[in-house]
Protein backbone atom coordinates (compact mmCIF):
# COMPACT_ATOMS: atom_id res chain seq x y z
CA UNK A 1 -10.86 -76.91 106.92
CA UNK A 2 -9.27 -75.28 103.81
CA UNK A 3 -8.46 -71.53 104.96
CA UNK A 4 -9.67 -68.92 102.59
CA UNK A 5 -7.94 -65.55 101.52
CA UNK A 6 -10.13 -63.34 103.25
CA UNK A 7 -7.95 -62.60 105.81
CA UNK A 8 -5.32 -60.86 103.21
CA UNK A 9 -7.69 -58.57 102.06
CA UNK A 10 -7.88 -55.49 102.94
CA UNK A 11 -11.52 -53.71 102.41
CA UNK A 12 -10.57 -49.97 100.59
CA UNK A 13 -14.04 -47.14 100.07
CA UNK A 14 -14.77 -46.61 96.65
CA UNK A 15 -15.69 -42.74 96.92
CA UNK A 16 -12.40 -41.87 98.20
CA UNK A 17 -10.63 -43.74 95.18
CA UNK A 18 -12.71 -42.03 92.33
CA UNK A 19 -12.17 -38.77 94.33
CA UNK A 20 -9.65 -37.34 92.18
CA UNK A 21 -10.41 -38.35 88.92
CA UNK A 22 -14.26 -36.84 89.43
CA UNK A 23 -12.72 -33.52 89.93
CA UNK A 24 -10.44 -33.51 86.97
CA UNK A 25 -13.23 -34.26 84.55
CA UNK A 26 -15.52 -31.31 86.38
CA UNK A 27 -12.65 -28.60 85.97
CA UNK A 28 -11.51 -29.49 82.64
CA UNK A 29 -14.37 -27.75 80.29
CA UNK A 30 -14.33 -24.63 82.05
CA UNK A 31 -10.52 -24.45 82.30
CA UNK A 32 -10.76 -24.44 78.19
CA UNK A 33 -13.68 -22.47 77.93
CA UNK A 34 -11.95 -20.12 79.77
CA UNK A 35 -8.51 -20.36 77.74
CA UNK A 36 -10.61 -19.81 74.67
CA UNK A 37 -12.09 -16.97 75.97
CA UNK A 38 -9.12 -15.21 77.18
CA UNK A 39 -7.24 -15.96 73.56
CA UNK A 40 -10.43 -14.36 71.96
CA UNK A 41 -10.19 -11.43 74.36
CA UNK A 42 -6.58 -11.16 73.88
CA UNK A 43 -7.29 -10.94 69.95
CA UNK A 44 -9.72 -8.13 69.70
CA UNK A 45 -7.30 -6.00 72.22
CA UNK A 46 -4.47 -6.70 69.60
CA UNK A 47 -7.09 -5.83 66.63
CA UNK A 48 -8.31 -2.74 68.17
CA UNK A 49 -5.03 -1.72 69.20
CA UNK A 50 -3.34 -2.21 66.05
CA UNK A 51 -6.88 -0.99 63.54
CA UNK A 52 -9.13 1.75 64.48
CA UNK A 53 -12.12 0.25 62.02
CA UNK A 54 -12.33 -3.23 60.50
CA UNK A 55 -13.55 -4.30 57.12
CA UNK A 56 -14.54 -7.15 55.34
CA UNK A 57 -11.97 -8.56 52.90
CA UNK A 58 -14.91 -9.33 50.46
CA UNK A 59 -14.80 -5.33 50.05
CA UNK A 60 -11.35 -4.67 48.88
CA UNK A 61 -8.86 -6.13 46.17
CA UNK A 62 -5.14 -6.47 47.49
CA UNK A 63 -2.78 -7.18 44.66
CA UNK A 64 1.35 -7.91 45.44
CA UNK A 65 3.83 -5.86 44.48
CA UNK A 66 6.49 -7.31 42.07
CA UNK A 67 9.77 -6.25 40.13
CA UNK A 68 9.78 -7.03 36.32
CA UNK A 69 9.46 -4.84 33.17
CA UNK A 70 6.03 -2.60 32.88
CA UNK A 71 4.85 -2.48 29.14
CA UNK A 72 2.59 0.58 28.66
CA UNK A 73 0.61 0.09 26.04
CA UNK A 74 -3.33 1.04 24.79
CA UNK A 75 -5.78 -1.39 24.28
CA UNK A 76 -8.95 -0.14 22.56
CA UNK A 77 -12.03 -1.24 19.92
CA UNK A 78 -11.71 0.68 16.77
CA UNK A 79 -13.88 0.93 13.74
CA UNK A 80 -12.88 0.37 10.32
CA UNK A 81 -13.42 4.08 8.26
CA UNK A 82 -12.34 5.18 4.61
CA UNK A 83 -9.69 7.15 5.09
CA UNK A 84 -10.81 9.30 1.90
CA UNK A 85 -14.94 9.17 1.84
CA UNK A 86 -16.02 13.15 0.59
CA UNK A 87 -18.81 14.54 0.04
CA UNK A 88 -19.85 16.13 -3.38
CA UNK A 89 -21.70 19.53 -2.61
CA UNK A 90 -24.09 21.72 -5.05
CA UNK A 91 -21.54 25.13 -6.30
CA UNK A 92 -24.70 26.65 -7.41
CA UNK A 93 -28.37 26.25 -7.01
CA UNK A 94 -30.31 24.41 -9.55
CA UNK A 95 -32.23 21.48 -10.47
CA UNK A 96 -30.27 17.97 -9.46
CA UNK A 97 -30.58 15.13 -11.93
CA UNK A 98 -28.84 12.44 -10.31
CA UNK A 99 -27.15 9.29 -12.57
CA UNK A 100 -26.49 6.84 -9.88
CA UNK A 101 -28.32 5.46 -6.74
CA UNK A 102 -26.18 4.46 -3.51
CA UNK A 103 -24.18 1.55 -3.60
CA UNK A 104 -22.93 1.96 -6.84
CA UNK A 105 -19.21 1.02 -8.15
CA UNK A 106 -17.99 4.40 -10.30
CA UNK A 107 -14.83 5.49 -11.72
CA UNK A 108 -12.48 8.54 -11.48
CA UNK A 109 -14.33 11.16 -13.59
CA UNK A 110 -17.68 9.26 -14.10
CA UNK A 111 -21.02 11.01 -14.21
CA UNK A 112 -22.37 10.95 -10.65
CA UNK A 113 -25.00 14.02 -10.67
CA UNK A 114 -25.43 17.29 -13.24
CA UNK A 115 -27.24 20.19 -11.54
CA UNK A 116 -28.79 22.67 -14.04
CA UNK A 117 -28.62 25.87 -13.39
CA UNK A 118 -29.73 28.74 -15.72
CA UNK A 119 -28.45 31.31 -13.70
CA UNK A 120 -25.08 30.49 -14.33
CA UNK A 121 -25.34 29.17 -17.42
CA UNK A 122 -27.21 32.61 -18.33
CA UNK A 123 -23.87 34.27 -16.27
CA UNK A 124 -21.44 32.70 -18.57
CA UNK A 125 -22.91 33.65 -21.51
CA UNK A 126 -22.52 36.95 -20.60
CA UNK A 127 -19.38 37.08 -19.64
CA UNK A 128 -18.55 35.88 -22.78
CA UNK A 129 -20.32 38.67 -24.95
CA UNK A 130 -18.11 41.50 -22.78
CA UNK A 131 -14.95 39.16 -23.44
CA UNK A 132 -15.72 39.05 -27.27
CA UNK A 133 -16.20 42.92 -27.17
CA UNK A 134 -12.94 43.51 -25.32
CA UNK A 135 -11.11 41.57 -27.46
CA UNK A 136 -12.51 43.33 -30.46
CA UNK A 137 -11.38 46.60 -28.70
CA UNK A 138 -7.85 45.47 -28.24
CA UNK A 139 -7.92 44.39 -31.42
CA UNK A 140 -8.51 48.00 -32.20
CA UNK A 141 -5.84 49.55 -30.22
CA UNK A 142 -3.32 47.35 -31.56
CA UNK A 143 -4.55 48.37 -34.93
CA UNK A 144 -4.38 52.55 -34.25
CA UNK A 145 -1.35 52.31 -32.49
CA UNK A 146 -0.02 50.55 -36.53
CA UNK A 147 -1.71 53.16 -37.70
CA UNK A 148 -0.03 55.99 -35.31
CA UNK A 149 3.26 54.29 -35.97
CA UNK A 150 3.50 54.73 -39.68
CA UNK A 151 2.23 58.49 -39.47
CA UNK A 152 5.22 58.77 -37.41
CA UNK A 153 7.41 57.33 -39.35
CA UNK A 154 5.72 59.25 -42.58
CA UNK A 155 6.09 62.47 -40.75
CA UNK A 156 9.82 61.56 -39.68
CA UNK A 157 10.81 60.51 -43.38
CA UNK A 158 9.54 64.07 -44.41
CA UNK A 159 11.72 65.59 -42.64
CA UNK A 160 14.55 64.19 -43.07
CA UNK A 161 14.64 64.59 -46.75
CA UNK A 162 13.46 68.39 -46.37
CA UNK A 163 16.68 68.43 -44.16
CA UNK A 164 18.55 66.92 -46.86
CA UNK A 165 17.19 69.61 -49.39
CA UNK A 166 18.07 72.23 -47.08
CA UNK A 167 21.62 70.86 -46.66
CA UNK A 168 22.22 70.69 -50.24
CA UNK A 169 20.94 74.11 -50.88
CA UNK A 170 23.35 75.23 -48.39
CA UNK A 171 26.23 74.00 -49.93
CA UNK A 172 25.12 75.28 -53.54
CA UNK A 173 24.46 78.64 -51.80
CA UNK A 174 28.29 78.24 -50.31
CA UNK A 175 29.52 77.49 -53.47
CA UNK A 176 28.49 80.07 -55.03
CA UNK A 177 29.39 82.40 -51.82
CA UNK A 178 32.95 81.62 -52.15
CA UNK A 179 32.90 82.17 -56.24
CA UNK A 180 31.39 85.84 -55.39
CA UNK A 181 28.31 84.59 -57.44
CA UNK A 182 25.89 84.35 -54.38
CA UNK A 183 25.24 87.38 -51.94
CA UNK A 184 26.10 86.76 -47.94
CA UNK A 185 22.32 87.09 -47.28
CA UNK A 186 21.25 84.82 -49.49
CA UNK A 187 23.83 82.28 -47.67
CA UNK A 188 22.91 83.08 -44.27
CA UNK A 189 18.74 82.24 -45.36
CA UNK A 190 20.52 78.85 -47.15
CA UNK A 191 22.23 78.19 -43.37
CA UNK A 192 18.57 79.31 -41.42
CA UNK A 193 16.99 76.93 -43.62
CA UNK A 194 19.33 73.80 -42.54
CA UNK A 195 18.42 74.57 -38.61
CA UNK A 196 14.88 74.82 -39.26
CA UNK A 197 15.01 71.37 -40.91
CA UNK A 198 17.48 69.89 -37.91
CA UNK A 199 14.46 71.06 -35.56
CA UNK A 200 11.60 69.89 -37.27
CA UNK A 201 13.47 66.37 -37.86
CA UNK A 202 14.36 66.20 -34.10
CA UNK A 203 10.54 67.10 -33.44
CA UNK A 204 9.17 64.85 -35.74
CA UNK A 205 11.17 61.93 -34.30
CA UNK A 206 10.03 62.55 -30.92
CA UNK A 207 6.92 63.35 -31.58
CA UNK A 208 6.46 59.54 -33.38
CA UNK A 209 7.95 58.10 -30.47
CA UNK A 210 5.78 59.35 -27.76
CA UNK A 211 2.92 58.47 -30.37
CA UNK A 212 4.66 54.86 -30.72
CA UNK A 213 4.33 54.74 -26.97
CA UNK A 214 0.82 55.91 -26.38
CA UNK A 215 -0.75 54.00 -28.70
CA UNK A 216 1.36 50.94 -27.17
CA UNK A 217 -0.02 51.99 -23.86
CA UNK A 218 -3.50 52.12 -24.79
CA UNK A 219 -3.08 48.82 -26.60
CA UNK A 220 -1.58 47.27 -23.31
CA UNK A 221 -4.76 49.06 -21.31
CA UNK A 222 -7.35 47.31 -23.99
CA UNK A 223 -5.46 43.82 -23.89
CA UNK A 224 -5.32 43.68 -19.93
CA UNK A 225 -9.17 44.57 -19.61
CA UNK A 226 -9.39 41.28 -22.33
CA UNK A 227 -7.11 39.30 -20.07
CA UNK A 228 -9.27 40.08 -16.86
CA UNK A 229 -12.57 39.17 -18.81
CA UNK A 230 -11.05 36.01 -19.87
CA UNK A 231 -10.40 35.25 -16.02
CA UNK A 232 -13.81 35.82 -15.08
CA UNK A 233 -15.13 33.76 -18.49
CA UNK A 234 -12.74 30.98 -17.16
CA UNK A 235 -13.82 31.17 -13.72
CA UNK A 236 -17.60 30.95 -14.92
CA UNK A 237 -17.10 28.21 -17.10
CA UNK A 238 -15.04 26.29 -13.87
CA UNK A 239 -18.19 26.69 -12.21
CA UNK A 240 -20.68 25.32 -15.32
CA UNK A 241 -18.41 22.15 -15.48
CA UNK A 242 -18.73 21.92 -11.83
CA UNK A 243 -22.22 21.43 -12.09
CA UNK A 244 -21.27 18.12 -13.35
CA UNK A 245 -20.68 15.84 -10.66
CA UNK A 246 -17.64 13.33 -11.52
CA UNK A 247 -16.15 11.13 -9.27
CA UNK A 248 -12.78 11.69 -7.84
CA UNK A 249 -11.33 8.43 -7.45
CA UNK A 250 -12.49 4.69 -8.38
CA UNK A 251 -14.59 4.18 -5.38
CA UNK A 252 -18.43 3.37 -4.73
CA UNK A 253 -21.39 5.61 -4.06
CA UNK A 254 -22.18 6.04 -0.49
CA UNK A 255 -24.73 8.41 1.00
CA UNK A 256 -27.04 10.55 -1.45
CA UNK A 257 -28.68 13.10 0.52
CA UNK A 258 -30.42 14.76 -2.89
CA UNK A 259 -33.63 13.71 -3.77
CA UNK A 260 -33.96 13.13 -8.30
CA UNK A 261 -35.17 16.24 -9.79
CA UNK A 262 -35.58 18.38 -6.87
CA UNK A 263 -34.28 22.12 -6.57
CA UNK A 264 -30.52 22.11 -4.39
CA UNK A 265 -29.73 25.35 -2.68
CA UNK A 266 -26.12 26.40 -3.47
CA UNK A 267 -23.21 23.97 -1.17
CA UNK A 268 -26.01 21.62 -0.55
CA UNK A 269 -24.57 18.35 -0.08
CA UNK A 270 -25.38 15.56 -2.90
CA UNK A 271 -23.76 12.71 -2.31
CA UNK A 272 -20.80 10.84 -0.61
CA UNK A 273 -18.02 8.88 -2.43
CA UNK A 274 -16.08 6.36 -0.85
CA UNK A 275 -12.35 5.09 -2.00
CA UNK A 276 -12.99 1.02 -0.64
CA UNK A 277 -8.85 0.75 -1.75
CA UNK A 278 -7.59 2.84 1.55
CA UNK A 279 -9.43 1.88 5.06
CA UNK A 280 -8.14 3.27 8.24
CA UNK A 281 -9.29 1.88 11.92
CA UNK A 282 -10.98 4.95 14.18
CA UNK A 283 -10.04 4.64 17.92
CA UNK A 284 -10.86 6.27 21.26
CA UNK A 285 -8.42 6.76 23.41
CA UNK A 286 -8.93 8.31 27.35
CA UNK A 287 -7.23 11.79 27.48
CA UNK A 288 -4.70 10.57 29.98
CA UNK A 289 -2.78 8.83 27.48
CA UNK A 290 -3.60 10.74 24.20
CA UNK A 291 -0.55 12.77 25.34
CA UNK A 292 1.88 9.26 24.50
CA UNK A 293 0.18 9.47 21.33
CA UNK A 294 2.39 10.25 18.44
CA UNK A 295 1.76 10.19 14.61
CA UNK A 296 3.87 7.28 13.20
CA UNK A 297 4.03 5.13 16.44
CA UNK A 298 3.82 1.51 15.73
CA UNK A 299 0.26 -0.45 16.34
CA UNK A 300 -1.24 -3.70 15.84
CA UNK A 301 -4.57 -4.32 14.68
CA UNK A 302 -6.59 -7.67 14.93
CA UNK A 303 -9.91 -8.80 12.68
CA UNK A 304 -12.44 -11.01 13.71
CA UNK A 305 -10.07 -13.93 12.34
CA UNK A 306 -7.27 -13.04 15.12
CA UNK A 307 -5.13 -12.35 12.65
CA UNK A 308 -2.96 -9.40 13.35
CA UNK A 309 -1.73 -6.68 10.86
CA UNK A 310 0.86 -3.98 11.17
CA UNK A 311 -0.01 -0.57 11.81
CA UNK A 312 0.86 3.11 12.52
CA UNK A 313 -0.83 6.13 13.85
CA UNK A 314 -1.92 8.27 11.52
CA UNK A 315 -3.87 11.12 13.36
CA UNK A 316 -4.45 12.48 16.28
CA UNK A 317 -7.49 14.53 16.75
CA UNK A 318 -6.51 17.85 18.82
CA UNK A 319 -9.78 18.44 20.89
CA UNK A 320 -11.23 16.19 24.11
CA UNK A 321 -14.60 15.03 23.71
CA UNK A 322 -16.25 13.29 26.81
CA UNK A 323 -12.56 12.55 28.53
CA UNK A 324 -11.93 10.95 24.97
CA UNK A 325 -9.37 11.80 22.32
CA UNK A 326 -10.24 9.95 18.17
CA UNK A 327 -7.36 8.73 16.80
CA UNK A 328 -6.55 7.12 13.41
CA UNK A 329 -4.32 3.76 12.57
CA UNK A 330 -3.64 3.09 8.82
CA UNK A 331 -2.24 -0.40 7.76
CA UNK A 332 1.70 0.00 7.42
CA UNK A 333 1.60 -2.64 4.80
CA UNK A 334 -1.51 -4.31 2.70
CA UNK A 335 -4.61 -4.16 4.10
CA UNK A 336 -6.42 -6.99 4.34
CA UNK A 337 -9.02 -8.13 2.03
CA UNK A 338 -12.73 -8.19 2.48
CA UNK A 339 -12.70 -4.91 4.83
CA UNK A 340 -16.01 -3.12 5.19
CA UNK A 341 -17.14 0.27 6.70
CA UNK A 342 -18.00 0.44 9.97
CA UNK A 343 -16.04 -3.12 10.57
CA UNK A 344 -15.27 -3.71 13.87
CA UNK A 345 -11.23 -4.29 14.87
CA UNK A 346 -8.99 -4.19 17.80
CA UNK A 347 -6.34 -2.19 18.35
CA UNK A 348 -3.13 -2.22 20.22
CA UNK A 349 -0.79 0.94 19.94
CA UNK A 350 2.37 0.17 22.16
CA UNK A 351 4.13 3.48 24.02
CA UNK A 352 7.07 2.18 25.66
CA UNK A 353 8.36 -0.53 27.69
CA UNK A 354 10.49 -0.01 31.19
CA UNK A 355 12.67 -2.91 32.26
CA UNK A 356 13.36 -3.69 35.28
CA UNK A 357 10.68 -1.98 37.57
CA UNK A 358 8.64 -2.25 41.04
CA UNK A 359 4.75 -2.34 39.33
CA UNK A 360 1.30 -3.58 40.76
CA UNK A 361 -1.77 -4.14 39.58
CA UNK A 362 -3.43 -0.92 38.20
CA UNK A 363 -6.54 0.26 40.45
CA UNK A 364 -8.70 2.81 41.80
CA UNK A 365 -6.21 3.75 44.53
CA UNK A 366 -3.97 5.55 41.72
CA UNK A 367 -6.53 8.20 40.91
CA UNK A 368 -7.53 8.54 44.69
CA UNK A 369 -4.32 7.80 46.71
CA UNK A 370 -2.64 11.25 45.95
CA UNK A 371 0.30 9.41 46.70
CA UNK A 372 -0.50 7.28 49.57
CA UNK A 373 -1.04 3.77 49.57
CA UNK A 374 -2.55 1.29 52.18
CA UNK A 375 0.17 -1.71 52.06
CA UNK A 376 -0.69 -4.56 54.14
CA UNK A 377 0.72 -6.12 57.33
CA UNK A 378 -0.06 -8.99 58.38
CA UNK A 379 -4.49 -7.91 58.31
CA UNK A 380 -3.74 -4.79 59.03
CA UNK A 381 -3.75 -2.16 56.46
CA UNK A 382 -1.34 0.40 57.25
CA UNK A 383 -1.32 3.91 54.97
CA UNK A 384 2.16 4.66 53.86
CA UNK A 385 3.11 7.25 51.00
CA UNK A 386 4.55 6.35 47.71
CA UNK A 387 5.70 7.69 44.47
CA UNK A 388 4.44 6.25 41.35
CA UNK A 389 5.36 6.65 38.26
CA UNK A 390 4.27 5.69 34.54
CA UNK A 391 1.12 3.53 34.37
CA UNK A 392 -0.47 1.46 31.54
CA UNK A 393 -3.73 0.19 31.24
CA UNK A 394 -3.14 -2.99 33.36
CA UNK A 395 -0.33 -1.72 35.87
CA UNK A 396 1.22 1.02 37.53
CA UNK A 397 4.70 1.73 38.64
CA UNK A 398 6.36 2.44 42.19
CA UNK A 399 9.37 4.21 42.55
CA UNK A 400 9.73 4.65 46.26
CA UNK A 401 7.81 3.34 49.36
CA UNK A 402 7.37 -0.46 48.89
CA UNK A 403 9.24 -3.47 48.33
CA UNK A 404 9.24 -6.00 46.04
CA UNK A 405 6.46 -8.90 47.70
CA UNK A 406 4.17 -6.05 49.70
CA UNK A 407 0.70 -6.32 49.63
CA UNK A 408 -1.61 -3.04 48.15
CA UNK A 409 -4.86 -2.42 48.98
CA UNK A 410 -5.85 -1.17 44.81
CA UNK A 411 -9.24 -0.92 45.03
CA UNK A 412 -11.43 -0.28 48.12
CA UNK A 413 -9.38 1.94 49.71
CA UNK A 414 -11.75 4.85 49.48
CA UNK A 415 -13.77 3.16 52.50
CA UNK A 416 -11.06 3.71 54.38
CA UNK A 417 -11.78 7.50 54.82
CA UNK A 418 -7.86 8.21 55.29
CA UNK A 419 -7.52 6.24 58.45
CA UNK A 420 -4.01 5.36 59.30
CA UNK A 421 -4.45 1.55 60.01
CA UNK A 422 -7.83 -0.22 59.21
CA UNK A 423 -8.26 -4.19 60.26
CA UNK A 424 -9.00 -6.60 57.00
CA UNK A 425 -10.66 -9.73 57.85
């Protein structure tokens, strides 16, 4: 007989050979289970230690900060305007006949409207009867004060030759004095004689000189009252040839707000003019940069095209209408062709530019931080203060209280409710 192997083998029990393995694979899903949960336990102790409220990140906008220069600038919609567009208003009131319709081309001092008025008309001619009559009075004055003049002077000549009589007597009467021919009396009457003339020569020339000067004076009175009529004749007849409408400039009809051959009440408005050779852009700005604003500061303005154009500020309108401030750009150099009223154009007015600066993203957290800040760390947001400084419409600069590469929370924050650390997830 061939002998076998059996008596080599040795029989081992299959139960106490898996025994160890079976065990492993029963333990190993709860170990893990358990891991997991201590790791998750381990992370909402660290959350809630480190945040007293969570929120979702969905909620809030977290922009970096970074170092570079900050342009400040205003970015707005503006609306093409004629700088010079008046309106034409009734001086008196009257009948309107009006010679052109709205739309029209005209030229400096064309026809536009005539307003009759026979109130004014009837004024003027009034004014010029009392202006005819006081020029016929100073006509007059000027005419007796020739008249007073040459009595004067008559008077005046008559004395002085009676004075020259009386001196020649005088010396005939001395003559004959000192020959013994002519009695001392009859001298001394000769002498008498001489001063009476002297006196009534001195009289008579001051007499025609106060009467030269009165009848000047009352000339002067007559020819000012003329003058002052012819004021009020010239200020009437300013106010007739106003009744004719003319335009101002070479421009084109706009509005009419008077209806043909109706009855105006004095200032009514007629009509608008506009001058299409001069345009100006209209913009809004928000009061918290009309401040920067500055007549003469450089902007650019962009048409439909995208073609930009030079500009300046031109006005600044002093008063705040719904947190808004109207401001005016002209073109610094020729305005482009084919510009209409109303147009729509874009603006861009630059302020200033700082080089060289910590900025982040503008956001809501600049009007409602009052200098605080939630920076990030890590997903926790963490309130820290800060100083800002100038902002422009698409960033704001930090002076003090972040570094370049931290994380602001710029919009959301209010949910926050002033909490010193909040969780982000």
């Amino acid at each position: 007989m061939i002998r076998d192997t059996s008596a080599q083998d040795q029989i081992v029990s299959s139960a106490s050979a898996s025994a160890p393995k079976a065990a492993w694979h029963r333990y190993r899903w709860p170990a893990l289970a358990g891991i997991a949960l201590l790791a998750g336990i381990g992370w909402a102790v660290h959350a809630w230690s480190n945040a007293s409220r969570s929120f979702d990140s969905s909620r809030v906008r977290v922009a970096e900060v970074q170092r570079g220069d900050l342009v400040r600038d205003i970015a707005a919609d503006g609306r093409v305007i004629a700088a010079n567009s008046p309106v034409l208003y009734a001086i008196s009131a009257g009948t309107v006949d009006l010679k052109v319709v709205a739309g029209d081309v005209v030229k400096k001092g064309q026809e536009l409207a005539i307003i009759d008025s026979p109130e004014l008309r009837s004024k003027l001619a009034q004014e010029e009867a009392t202006l005819a009559g006081l020029e016929a009075e100073a006509s007059r004055a000027n005419l007796d004060a020739t008249l007073a003049r040459a009595k004067s002077r008559k008077e005046t000549d008559q004395a002085s030759i009676e004075r020259q009589a009386a001196d020649r007597d005088l010396q005939r009467y001395q003559r004959g004095f000192d020959g013994g021919a002519v009695p001392q009396i009859d001298l001394a009457k000769a002498q008498d004689t001489l001063k009476k003339a002297d006196i009534s020569l001195a009289n008579a020339t001051t007499d025609a000189r106060l009467q030269s000067q009165g009848a000047d004076l009352d000339a002067r009175n007559k020819r000012l009252l003329a003058d002052r009529q012819k004021a009020v004749v010239a200020e009437v007849q300013r106010q007739v040839d106003a009744l004719t409408l003319r335009a101002p400039f070479d421009g084109q009809v706009g509005q009419v707000q008077a209806v043909q051959s109706t009855n105006l009440a004095a200032n009514a408005p007629v009509l608008g003019v506009v001058d299409l050779s001069k345009f100006e852009v209209e913009i809004k700005v928000p009061e918290s940069f009309a401040r920067d604003l500055a007549i003469g500061m450089p902007a650019q303005l962009t048409g439909g095209n995208g073609q930009p154009f030079p500009g300046e500020i031109s006005a600044v309108s002093p008063e705040v209408v719904n947190g808004e401030v109207n401001a005016r750009v002209r073109f610094a150099a020729a305005q482009p062709e084919g510009l209409r009223q109303s147009q729509r154009m874009s603006v861009r007015v630059l302020l200033d530019t700082r080089r060289n600066v910590m900025k982040v993203e503008r956001g809501p957290f600049v009007e409602q931080g009052n200098g605080v800040a939630y920076v990030m760390d890590g997903r926790t947001a963490v309130r820290r203060p800060i100083e800002l400084g100038v902002s422009s419409l698409g960033e704001v600069e930090i002076k003090s209280g972040v570094q370049p590469g931290d994380r602001i929370v710029v919009s959301g924050s209010d949910l926050f409710k002033d909490a010193e650390r909040v969780s982000v997830n």
